[in-house]
Protein backbone atom coordinates (compact mmCIF):
# COMPACT_ATOMS: atom_id res chain seq x y z
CA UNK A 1 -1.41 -7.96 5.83
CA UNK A 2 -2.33 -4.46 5.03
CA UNK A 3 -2.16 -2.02 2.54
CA UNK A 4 -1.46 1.90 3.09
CA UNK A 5 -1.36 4.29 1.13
CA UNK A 6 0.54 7.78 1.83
CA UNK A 7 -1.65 11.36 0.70
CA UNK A 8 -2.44 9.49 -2.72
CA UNK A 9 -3.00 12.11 -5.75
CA UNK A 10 -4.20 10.18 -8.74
CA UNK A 11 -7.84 8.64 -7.85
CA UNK A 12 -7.95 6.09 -10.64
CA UNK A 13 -5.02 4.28 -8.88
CA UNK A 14 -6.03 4.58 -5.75
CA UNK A 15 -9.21 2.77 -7.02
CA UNK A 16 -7.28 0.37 -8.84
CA UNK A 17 -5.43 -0.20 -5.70
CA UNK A 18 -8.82 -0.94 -3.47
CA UNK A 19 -10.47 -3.12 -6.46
CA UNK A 20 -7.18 -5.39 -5.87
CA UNK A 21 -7.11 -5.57 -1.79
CA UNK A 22 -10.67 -6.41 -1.92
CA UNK A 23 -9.68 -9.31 -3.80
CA UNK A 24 -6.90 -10.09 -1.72
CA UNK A 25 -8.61 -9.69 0.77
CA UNK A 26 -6.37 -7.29 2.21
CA UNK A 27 -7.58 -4.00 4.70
CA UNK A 28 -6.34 -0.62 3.58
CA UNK A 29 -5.23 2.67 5.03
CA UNK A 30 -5.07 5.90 3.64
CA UNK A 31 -3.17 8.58 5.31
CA UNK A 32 -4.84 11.66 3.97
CA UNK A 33 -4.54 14.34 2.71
CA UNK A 34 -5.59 12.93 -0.35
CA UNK A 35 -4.99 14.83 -3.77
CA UNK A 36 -8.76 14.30 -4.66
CA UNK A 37 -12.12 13.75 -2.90
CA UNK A 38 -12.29 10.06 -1.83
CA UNK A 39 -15.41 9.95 -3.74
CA UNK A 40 -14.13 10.45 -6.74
CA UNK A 41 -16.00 9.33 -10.11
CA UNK A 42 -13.01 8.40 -11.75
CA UNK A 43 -12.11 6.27 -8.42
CA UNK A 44 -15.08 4.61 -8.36
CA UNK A 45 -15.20 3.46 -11.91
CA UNK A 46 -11.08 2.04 -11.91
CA UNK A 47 -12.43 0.02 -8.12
CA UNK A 48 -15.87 -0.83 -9.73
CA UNK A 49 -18.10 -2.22 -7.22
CA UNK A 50 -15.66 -3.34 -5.40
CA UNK A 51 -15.08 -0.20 -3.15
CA UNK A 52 -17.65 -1.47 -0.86
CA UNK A 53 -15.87 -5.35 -0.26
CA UNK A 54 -12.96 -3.46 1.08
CA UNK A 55 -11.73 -3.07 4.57
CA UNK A 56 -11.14 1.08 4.68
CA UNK A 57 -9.93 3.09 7.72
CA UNK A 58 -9.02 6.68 6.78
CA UNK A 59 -6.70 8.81 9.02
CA UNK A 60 -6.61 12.36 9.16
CA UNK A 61 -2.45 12.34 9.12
CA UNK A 62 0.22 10.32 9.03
CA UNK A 63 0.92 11.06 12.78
CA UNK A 64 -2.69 9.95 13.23
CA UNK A 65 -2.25 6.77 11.11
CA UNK A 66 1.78 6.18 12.60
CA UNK A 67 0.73 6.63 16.30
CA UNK A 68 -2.53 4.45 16.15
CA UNK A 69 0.52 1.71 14.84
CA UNK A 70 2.84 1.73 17.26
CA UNK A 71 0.22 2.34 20.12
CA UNK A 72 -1.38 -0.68 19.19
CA UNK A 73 -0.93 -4.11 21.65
CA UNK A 74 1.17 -5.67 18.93
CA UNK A 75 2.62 -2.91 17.01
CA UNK A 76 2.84 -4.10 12.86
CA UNK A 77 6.20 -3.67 10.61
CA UNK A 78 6.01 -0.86 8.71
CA UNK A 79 7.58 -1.70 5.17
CA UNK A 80 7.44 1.02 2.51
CA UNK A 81 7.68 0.42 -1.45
CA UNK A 82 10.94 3.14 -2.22
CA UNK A 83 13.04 3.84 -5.20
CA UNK A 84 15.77 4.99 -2.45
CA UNK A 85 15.60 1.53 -0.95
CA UNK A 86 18.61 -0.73 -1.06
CA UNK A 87 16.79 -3.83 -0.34
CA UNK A 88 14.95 -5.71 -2.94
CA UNK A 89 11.28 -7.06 -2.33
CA UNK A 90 12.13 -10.20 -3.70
CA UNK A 91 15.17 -10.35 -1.01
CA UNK A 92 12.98 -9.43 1.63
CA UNK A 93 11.44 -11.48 4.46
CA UNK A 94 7.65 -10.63 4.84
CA UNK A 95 5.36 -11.50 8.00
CA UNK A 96 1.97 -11.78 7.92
CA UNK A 97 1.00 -8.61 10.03
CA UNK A 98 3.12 -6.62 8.10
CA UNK A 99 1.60 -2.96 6.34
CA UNK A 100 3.07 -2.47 2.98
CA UNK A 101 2.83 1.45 2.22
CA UNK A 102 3.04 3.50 -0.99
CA UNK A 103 4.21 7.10 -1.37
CA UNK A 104 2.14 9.65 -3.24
CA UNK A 105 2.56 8.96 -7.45
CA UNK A 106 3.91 12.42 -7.54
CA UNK A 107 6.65 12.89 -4.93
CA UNK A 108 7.03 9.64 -2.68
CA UNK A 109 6.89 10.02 1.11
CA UNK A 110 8.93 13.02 3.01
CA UNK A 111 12.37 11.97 4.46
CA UNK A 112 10.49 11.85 7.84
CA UNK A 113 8.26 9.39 7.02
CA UNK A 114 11.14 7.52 5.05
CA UNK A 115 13.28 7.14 8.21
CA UNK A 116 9.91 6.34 10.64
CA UNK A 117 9.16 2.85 8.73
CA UNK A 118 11.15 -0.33 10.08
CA UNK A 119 12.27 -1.00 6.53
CA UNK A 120 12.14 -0.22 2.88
CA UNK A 121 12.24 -2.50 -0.18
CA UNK A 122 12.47 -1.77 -3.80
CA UNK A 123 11.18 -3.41 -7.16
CA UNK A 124 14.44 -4.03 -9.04
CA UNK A 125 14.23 -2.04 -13.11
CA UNK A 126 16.28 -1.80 -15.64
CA UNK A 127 18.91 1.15 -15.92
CA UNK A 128 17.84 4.40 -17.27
CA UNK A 129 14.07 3.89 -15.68
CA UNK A 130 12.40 6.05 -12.82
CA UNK A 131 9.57 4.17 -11.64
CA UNK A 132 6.88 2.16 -12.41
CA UNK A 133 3.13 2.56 -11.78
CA UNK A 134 2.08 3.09 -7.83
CA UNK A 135 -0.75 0.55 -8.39
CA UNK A 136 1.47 -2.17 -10.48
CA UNK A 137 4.25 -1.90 -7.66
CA UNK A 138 1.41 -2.47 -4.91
CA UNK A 139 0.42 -5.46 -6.86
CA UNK A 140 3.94 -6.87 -7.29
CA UNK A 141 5.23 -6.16 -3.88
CA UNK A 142 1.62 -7.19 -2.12
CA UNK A 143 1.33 -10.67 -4.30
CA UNK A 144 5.16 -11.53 -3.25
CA UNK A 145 4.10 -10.96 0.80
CA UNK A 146 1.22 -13.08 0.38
CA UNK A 147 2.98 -15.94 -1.21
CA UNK A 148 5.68 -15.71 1.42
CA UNK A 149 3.06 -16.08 3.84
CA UNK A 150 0.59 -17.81 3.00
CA UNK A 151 -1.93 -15.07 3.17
CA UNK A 152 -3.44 -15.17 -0.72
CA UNK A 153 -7.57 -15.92 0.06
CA UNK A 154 -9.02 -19.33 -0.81
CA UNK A 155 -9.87 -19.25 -4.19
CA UNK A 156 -13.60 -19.31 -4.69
CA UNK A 157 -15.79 -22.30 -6.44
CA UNK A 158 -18.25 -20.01 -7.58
């Protein structure tokens, strides 16, 4: 399982969002441009010392990041987090190799990108609601793919 995220703009979430796949034990991608300088301060302190326990490969675009996928010997599902998805997360059938990917907090992913991933799930909210925080829907989508398979880490005896 990975975890991508598309030209993210607000650093503290995109640390957030490191700080929990190094937990999870989950590799991350992020399709620049990014909004900030990936060495952010205010990155650094939301992933805490955790930025260096995660699995990061950076590409320079998303053609970059989308070719490198499909060129690879066994190409991964592409499954992106969307408010314009029909399909709930909860509904959804996850597979271990799968890449979850985010939008950018401030305008999502560009129809192009939208209709290049195999599918698209959404978190189900109540009416009257736009979205909820890029870093809490990572968490919520990434824990559910996990559970369905298998893939949370061994919890530690420390």
């Amino acid at each position: 399982m990975r975890l991508a995220l598309y030209q993210p703009d607000i650093p503290q979430n995109t640390g957030t969002m490191l700080r929990m796949a190094a937990c999870l034990d989950v590799a991350v991608d992020i399709i620049e441009p990014c909004g900030f300088v990936l060495n952010d301060k205010r990155m650094k302190r939301s992933g805490m010392d955790y930025l260096d326990q995660t699995e990061l490969v950076r590409h320079t675009s998303w053609d970059t990041f989308n070719n490198n996928r499909l060129e690879s010997a066994r190409p991964k599902r592409l499954i992106l987090l969307s408010t314009k998805a029909t399909e709930t997360y909860i509904d959804f059938s996850f597979e271990p190799n799968d890449i979850l990917m985010v939008g950018r907090e401030s305008a999502g992913v560009p129809d192009d990108v939208h209709q290049a991933v195999d599918h698209s799930v959404l978190i189900p909210m109540a009416t009257g609601v736009r979205s909820l925080n890029i870093a809490v829907s990572a968490a919520m989508v990434l824990g559910e793919a996990l559970r369905q398979t298998g893939g949370f880490p061994v919890p530690s005896t420390v």
